[in-house]
PDB file of N, CA and C in Angstrom:
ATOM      1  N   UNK A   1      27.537  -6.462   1.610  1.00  0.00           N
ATOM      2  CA  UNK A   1      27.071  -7.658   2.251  1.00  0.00           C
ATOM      3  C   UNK A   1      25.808  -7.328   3.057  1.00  0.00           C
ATOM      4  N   UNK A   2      24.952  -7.958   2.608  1.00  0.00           N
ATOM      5  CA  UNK A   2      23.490  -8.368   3.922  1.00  0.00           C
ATOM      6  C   UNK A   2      23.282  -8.920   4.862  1.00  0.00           C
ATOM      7  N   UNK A   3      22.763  -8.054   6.369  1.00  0.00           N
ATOM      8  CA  UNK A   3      22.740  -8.687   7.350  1.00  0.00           C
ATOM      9  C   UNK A   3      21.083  -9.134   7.925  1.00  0.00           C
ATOM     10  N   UNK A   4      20.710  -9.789   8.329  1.00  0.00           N
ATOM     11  CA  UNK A   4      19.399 -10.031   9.171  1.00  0.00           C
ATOM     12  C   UNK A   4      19.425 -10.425  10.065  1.00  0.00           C
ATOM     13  N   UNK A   5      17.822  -9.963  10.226  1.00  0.00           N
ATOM     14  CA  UNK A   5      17.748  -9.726  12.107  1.00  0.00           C
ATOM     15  C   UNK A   5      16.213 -10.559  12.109  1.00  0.00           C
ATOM     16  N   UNK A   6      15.628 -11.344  12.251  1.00  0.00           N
ATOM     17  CA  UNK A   6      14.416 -11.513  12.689  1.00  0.00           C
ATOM     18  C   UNK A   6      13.578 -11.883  14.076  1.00  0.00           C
ATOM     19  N   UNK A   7      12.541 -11.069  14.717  1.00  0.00           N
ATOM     20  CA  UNK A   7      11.708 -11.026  15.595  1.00  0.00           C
ATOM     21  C   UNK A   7      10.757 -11.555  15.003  1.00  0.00           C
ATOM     22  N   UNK A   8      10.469 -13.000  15.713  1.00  0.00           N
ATOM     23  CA  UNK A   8       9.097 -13.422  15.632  1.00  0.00           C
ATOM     24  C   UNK A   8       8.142 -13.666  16.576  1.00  0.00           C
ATOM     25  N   UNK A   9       6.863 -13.685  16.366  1.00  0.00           N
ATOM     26  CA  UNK A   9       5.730 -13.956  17.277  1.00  0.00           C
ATOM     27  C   UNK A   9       5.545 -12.976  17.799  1.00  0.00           C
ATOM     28  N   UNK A  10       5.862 -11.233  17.938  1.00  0.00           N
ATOM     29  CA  UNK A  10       5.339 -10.133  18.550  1.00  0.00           C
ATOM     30  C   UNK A  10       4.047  -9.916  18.851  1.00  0.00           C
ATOM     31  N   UNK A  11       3.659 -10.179  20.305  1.00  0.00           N
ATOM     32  CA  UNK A  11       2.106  -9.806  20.571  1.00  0.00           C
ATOM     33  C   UNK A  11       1.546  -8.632  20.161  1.00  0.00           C
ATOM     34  N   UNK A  12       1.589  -8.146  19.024  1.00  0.00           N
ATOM     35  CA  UNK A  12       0.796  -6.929  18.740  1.00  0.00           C
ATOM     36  C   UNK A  12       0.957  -6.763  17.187  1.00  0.00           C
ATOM     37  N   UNK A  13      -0.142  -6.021  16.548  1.00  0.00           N
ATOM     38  CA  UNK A  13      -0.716  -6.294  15.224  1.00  0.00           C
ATOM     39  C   UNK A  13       0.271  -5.660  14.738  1.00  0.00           C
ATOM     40  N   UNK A  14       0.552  -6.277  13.314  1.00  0.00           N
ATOM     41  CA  UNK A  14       1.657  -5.666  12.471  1.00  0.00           C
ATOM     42  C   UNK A  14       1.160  -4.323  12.084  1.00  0.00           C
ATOM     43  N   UNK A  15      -0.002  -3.843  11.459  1.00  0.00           N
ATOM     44  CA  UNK A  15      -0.264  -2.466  11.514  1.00  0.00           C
ATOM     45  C   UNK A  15       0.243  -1.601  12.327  1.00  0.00           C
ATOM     46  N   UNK A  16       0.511  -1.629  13.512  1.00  0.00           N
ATOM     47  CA  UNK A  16       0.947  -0.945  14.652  1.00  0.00           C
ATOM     48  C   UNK A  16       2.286  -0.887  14.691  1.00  0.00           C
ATOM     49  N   UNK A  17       3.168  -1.855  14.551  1.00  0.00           N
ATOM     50  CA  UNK A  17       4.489  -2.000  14.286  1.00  0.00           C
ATOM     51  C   UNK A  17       4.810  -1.593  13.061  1.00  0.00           C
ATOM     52  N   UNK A  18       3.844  -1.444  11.774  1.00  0.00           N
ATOM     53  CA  UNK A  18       4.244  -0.940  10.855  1.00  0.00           C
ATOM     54  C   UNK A  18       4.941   0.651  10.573  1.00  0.00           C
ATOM     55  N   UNK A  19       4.071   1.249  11.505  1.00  0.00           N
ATOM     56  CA  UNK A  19       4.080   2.720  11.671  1.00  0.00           C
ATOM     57  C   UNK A  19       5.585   3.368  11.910  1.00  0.00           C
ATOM     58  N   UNK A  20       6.253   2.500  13.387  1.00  0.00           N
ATOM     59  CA  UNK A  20       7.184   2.869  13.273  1.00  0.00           C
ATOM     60  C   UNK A  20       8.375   2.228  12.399  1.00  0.00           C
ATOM     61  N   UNK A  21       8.042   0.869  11.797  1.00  0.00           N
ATOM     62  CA  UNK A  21       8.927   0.623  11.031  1.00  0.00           C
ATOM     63  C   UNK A  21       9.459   1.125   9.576  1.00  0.00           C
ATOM     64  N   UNK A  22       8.313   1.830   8.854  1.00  0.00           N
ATOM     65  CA  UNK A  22       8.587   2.477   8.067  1.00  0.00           C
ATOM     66  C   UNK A  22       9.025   3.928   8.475  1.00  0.00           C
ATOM     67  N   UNK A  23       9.518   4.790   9.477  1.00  0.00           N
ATOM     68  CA  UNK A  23      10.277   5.873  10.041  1.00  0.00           C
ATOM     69  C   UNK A  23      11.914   5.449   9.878  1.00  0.00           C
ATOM     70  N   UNK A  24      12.579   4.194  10.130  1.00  0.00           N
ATOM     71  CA  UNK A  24      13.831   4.017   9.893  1.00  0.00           C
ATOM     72  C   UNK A  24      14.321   3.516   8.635  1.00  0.00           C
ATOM     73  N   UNK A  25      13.704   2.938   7.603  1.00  0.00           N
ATOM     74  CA  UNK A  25      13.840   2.736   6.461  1.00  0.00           C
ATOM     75  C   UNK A  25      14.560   3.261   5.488  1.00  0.00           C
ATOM     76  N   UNK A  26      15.577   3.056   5.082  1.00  0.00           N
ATOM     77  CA  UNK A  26      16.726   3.936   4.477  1.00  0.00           C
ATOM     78  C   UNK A  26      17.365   4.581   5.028  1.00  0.00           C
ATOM     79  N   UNK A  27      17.658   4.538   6.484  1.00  0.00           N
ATOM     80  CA  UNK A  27      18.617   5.509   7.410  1.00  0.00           C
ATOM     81  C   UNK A  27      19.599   4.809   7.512  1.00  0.00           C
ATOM     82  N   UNK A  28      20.842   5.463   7.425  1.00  0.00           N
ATOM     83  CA  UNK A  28      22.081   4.343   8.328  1.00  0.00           C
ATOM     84  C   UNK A  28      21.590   4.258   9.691  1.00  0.00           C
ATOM     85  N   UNK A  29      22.111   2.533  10.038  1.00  0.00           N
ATOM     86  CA  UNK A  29      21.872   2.141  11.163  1.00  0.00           C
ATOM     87  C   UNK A  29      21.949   3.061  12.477  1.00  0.00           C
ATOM     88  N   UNK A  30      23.206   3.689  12.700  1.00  0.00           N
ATOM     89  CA  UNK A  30      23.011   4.451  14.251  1.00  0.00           C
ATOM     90  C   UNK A  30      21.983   5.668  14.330  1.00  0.00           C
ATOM     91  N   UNK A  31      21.853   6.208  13.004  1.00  0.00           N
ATOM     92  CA  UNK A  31      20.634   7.437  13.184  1.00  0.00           C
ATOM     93  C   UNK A  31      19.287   6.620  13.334  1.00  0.00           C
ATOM     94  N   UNK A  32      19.222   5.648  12.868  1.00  0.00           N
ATOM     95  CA  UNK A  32      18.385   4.917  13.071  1.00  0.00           C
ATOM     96  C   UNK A  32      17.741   4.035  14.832  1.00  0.00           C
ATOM     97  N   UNK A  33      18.651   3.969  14.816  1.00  0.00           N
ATOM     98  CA  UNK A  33      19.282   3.776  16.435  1.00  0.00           C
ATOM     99  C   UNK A  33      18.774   5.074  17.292  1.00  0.00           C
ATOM    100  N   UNK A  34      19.125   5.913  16.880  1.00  0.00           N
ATOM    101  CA  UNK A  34      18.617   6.997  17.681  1.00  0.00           C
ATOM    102  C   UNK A  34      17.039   7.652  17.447  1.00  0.00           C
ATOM    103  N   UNK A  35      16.964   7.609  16.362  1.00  0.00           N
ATOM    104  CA  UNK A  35      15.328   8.003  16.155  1.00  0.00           C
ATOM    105  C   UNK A  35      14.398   7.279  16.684  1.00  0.00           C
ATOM    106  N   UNK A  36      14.765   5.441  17.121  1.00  0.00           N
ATOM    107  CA  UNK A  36      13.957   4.613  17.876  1.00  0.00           C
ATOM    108  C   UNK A  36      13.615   5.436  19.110  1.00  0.00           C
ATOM    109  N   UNK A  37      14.827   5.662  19.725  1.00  0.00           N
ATOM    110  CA  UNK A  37      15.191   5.713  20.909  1.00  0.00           C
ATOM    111  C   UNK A  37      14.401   7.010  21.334  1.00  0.00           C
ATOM    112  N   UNK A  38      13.939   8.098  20.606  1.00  0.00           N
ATOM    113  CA  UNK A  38      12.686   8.847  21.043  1.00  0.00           C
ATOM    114  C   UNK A  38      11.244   8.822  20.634  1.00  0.00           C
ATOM    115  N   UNK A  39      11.054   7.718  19.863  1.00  0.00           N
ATOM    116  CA  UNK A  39       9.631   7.442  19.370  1.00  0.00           C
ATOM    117  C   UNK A  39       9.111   6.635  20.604  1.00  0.00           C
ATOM    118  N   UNK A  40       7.883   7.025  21.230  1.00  0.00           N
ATOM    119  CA  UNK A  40       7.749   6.853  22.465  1.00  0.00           C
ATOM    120  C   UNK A  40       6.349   5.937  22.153  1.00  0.00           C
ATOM    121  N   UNK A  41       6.693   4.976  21.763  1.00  0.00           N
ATOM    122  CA  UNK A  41       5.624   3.955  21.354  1.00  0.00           C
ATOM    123  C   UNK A  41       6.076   2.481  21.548  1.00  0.00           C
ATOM    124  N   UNK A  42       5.293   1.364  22.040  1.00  0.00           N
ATOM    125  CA  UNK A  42       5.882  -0.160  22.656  1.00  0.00           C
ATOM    126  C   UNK A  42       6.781  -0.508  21.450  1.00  0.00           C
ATOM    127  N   UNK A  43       6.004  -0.638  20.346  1.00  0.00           N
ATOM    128  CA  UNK A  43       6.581  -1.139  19.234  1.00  0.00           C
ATOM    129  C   UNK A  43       8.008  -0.729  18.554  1.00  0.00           C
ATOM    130  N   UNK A  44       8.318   0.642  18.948  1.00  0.00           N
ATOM    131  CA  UNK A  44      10.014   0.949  18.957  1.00  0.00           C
ATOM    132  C   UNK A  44      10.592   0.350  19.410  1.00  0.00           C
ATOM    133  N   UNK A  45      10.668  -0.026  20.527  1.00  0.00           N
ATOM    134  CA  UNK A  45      11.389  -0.698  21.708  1.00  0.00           C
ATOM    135  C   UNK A  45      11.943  -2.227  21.283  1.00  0.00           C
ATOM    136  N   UNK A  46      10.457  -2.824  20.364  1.00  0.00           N
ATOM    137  CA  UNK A  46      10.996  -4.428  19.655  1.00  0.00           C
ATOM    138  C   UNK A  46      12.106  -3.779  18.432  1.00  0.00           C
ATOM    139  N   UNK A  47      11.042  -2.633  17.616  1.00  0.00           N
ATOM    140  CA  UNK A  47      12.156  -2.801  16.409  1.00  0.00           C
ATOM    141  C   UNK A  47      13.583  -2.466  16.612  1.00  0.00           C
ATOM    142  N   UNK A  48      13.869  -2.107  18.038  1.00  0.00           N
ATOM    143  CA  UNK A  48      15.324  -1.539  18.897  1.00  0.00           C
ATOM    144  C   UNK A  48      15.493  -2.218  18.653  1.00  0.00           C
ATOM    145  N   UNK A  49      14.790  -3.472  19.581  1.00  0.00           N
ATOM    146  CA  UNK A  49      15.901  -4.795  20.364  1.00  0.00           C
ATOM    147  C   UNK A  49      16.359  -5.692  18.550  1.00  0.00           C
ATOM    148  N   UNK A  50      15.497  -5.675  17.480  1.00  0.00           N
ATOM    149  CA  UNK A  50      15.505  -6.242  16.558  1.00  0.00           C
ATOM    150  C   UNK A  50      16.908  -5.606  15.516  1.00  0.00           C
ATOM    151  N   UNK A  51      16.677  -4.348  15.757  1.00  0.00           N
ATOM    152  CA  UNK A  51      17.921  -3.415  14.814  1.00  0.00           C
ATOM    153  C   UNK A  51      19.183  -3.618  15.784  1.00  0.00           C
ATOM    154  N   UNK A  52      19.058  -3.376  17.327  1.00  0.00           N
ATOM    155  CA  UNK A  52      20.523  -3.873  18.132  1.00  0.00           C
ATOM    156  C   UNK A  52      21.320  -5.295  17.550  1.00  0.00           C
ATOM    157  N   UNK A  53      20.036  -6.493  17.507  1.00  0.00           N
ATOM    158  CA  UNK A  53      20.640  -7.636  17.194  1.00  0.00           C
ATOM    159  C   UNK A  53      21.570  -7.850  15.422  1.00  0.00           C
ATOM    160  N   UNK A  54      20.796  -7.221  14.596  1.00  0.00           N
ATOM    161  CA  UNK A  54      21.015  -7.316  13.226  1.00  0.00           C
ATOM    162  C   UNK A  54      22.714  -6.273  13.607  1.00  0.00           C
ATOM    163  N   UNK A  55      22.395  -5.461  13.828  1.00  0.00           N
ATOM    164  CA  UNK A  55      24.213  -4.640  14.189  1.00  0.00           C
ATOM    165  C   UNK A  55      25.045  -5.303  14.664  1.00  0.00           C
ATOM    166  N   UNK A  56      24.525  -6.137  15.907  1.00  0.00           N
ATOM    167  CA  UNK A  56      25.176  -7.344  16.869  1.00  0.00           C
ATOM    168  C   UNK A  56      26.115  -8.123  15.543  1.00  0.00           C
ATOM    169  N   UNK A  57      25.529  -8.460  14.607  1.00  0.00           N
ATOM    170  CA  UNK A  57      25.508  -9.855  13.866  1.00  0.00           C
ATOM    171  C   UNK A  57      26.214  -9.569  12.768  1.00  0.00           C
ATOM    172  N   UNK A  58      25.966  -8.407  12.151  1.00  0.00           N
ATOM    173  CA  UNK A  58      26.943  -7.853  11.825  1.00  0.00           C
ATOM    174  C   UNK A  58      28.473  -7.551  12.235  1.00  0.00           C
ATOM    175  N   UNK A  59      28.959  -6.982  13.144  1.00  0.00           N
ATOM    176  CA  UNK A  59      29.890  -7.253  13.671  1.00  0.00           C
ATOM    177  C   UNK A  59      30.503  -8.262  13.932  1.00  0.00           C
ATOM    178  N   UNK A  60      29.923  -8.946  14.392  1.00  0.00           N
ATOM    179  CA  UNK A  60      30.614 -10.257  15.055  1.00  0.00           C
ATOM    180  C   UNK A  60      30.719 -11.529  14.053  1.00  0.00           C
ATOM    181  N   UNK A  61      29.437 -11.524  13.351  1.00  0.00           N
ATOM    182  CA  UNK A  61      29.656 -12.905  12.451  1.00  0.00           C
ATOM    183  C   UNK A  61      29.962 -12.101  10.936  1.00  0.00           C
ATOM    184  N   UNK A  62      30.380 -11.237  10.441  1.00  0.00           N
ATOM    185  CA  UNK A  62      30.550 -10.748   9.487  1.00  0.00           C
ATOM    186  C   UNK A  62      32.047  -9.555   9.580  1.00  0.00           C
ATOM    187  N   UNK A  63      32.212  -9.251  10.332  1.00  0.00           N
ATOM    188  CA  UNK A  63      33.214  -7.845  10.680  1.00  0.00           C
ATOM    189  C   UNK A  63      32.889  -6.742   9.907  1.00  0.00           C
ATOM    190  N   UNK A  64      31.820  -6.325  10.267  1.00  0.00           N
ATOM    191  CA  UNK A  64      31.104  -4.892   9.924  1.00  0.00           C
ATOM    192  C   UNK A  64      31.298  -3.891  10.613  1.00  0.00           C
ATOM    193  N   UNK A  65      31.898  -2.815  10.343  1.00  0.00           N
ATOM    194  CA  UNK A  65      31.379  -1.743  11.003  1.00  0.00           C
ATOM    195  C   UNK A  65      30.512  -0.964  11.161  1.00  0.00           C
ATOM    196  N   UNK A  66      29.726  -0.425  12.521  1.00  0.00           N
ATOM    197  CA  UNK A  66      28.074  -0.005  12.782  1.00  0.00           C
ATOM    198  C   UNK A  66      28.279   1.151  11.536  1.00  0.00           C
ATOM    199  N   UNK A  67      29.136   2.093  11.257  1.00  0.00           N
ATOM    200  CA  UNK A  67      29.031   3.320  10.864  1.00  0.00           C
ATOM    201  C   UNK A  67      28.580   2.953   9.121  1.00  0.00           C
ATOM    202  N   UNK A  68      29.034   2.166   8.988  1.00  0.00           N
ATOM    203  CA  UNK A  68      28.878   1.896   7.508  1.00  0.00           C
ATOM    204  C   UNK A  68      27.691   1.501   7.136  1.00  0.00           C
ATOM    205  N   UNK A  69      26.580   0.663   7.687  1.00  0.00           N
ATOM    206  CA  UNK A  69      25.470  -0.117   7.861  1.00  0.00           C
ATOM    207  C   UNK A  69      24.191   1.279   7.544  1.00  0.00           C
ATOM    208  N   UNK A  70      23.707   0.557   6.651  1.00  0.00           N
ATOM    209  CA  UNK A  70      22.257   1.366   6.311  1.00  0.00           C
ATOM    210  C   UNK A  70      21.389   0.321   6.249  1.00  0.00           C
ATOM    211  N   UNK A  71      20.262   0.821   6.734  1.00  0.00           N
ATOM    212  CA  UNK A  71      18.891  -0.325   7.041  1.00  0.00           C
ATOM    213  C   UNK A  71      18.366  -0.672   5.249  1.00  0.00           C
ATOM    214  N   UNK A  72      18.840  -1.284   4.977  1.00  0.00           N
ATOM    215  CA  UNK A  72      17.848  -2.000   3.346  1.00  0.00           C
ATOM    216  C   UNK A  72      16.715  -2.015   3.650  1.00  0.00           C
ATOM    217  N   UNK A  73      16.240  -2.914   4.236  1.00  0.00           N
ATOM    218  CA  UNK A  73      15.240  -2.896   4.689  1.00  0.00           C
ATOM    219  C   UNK A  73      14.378  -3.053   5.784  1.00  0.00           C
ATOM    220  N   UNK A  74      13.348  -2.944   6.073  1.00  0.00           N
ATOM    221  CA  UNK A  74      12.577  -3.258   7.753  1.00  0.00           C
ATOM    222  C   UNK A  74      10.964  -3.125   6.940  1.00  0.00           C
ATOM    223  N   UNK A  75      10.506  -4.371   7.341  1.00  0.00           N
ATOM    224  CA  UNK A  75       9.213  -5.166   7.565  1.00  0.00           C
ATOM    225  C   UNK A  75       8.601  -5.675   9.021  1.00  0.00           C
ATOM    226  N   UNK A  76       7.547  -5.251   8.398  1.00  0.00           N
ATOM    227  CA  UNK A  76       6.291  -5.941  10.009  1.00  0.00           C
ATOM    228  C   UNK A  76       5.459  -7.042   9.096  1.00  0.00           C
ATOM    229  N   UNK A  77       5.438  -8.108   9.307  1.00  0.00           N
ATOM    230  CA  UNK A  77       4.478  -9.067   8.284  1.00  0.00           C
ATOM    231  C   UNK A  77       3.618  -9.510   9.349  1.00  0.00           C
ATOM    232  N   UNK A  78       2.316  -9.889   9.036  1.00  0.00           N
ATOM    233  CA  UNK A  78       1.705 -10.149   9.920  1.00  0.00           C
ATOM    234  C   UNK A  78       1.714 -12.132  10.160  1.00  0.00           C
ATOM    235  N   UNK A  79       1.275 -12.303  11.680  1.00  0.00           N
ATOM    236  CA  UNK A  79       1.772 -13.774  12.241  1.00  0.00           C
ATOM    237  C   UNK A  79       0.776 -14.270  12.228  1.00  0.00           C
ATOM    238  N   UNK A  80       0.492 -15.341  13.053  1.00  0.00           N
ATOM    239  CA  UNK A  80      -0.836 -15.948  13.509  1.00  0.00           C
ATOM    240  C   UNK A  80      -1.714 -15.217  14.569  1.00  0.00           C
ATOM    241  N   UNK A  81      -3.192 -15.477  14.252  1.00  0.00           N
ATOM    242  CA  UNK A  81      -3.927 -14.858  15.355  1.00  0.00           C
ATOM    243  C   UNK A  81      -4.449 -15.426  16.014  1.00  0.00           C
ATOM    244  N   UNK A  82      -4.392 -15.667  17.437  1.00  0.00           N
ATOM    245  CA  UNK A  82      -5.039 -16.532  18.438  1.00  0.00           C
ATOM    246  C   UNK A  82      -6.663 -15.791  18.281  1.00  0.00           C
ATOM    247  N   UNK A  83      -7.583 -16.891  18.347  1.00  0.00           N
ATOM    248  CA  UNK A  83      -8.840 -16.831  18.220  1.00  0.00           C
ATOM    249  C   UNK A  83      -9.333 -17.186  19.935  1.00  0.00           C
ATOM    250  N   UNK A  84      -9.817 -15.925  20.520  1.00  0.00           N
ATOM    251  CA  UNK A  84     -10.810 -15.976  21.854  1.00  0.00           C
ATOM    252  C   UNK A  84     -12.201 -15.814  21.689  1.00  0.00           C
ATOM    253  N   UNK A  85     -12.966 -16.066  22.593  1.00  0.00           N
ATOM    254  CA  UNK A  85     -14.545 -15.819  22.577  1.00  0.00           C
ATOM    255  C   UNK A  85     -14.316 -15.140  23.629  1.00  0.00           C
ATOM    256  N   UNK A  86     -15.321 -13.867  23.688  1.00  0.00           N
ATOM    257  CA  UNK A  86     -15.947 -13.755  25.076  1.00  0.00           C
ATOM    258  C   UNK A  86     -17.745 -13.575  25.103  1.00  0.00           C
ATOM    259  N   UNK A  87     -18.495 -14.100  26.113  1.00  0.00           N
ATOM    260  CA  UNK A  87     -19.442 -14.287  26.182  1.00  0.00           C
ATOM    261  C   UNK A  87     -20.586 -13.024  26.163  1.00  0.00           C
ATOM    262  N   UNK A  88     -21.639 -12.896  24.963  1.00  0.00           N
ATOM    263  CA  UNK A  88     -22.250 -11.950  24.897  1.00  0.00           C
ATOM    264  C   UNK A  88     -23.587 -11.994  25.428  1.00  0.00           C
ATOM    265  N   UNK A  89     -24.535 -10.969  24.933  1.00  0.00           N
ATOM    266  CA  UNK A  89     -26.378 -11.435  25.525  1.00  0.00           C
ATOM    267  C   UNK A  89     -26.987 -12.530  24.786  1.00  0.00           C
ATOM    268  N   UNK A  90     -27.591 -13.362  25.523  1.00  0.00           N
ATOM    269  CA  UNK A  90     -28.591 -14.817  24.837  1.00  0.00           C
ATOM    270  C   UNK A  90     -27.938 -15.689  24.687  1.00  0.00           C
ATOM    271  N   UNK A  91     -26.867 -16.012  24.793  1.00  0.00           N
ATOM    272  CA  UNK A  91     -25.801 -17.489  24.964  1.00  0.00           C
ATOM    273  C   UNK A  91     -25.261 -17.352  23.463  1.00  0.00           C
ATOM    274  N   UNK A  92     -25.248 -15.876  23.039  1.00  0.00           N
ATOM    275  CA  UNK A  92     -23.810 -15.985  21.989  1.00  0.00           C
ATOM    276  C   UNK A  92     -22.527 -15.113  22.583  1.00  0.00           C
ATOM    277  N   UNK A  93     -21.269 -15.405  21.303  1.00  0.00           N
ATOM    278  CA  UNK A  93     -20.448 -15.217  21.693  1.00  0.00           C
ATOM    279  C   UNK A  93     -19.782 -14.266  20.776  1.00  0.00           C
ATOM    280  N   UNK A  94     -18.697 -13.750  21.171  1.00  0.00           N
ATOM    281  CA  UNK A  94     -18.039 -12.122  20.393  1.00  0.00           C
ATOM    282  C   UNK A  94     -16.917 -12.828  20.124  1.00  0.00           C
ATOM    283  N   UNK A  95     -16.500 -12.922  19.299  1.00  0.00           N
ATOM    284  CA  UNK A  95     -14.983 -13.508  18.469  1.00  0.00           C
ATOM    285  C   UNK A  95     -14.014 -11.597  19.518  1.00  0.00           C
ATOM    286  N   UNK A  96     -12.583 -12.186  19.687  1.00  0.00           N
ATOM    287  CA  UNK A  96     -11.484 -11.203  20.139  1.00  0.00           C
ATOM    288  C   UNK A  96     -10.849 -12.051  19.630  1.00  0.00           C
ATOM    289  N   UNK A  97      -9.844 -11.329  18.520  1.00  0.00           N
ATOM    290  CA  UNK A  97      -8.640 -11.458  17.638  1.00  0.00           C
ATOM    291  C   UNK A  97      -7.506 -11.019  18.229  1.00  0.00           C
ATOM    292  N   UNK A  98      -6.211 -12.105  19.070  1.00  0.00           N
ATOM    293  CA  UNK A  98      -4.934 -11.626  19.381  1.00  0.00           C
ATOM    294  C   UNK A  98      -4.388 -11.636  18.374  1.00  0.00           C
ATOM    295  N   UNK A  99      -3.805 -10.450  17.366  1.00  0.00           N
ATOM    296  CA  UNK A  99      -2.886 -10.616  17.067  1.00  0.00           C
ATOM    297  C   UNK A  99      -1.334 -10.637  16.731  1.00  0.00           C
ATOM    298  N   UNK A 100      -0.658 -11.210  16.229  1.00  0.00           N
ATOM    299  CA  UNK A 100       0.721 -11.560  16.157  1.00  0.00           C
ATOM    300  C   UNK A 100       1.616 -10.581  15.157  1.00  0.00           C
ATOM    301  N   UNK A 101       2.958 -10.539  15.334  1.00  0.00           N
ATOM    302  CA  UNK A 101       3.667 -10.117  14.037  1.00  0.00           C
ATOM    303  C   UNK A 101       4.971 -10.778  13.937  1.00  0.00           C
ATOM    304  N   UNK A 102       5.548 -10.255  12.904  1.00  0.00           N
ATOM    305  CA  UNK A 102       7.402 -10.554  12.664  1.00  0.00           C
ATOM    306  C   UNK A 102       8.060  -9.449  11.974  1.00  0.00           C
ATOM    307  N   UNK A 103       8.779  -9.002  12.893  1.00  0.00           N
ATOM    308  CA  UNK A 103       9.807  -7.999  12.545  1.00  0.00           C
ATOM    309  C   UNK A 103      11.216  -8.430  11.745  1.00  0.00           C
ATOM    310  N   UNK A 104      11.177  -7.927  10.654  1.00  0.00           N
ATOM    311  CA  UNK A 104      12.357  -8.273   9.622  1.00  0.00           C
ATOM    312  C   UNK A 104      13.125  -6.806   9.658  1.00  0.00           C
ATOM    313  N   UNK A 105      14.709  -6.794   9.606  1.00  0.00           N
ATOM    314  CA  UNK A 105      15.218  -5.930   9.445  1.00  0.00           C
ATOM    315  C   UNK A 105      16.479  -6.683   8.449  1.00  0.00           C
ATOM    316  N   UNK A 106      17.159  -5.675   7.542  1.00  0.00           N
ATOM    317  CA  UNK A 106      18.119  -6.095   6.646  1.00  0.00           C
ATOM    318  C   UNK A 106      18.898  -4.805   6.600  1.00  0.00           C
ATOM    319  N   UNK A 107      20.176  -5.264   7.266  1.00  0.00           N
ATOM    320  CA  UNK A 107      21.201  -3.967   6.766  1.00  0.00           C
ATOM    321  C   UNK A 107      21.863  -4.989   5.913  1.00  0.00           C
ATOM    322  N   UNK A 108      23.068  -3.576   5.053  1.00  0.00           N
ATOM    323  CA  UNK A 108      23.735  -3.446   4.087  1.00  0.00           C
ATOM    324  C   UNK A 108      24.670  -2.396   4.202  1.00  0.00           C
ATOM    325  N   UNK A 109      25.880  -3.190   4.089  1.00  0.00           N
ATOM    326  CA  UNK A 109      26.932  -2.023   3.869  1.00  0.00           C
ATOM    327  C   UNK A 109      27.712  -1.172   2.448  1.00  0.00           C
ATOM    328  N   UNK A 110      26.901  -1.963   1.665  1.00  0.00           N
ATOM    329  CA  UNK A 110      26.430  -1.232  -0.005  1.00  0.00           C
ATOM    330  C   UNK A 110      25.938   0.158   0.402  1.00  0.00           C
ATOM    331  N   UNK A 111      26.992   1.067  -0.735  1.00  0.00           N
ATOM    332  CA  UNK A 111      26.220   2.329  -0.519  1.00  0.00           C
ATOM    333  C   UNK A 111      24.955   2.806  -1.772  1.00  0.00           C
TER     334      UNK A 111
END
């Protein structure tokens, strides 16, 4: 059975979140769990809170056990980008790109 987890609207570029999301990819969930937990980068910290919830959901709306659970999959897709100006020399202006992401995670208790 398949579980999901989705984080949307993350202030920071999916490239960046990509990095560590492809590090847990095919791990069972708790080693996975733990390898977040020393990658010392912002973007661990969402794909935590994102892999805690998908385990959450598992359990509770499915009766899964954590030990069994391997990550299928984990995606960073990229979101919308807020468009800023800031003001340059001669009355033009510099485009600054915020951008967004969405964190997808999918366990499976298929071995």
């Amino acid at each position: 059975m398949e579980v999901l987890s989705i984080t949307k609207n993350v202030r920071m570029s999916a490239q960046k979140m990509r990095e560590v999301v492809r590090q847990i990819q095919g791990l069972p969930a708790l080693q996975a769990k733990a390898v977040l937990a020393f990658v010392s980068r912002k973007s661990a910290r969402v794909v935590a809170k994102t892999l805690n919830s998908a385990i959450a959901n598992a359990e509770n709306n499915n009766g899964l056990r954590a030990e069994n659970l391997t990550v299928l999959e984990a995606v960073a897709c990229t979101g919308f980008t807020m468009k800023r100006f800031i003001p340059k020399a001669r009355g033009s202006a510099g485009p600054i790109l915020k951008r967004t992401c969405h964190v997808r995670i999918v366990l499976s208790d298929l071995k």
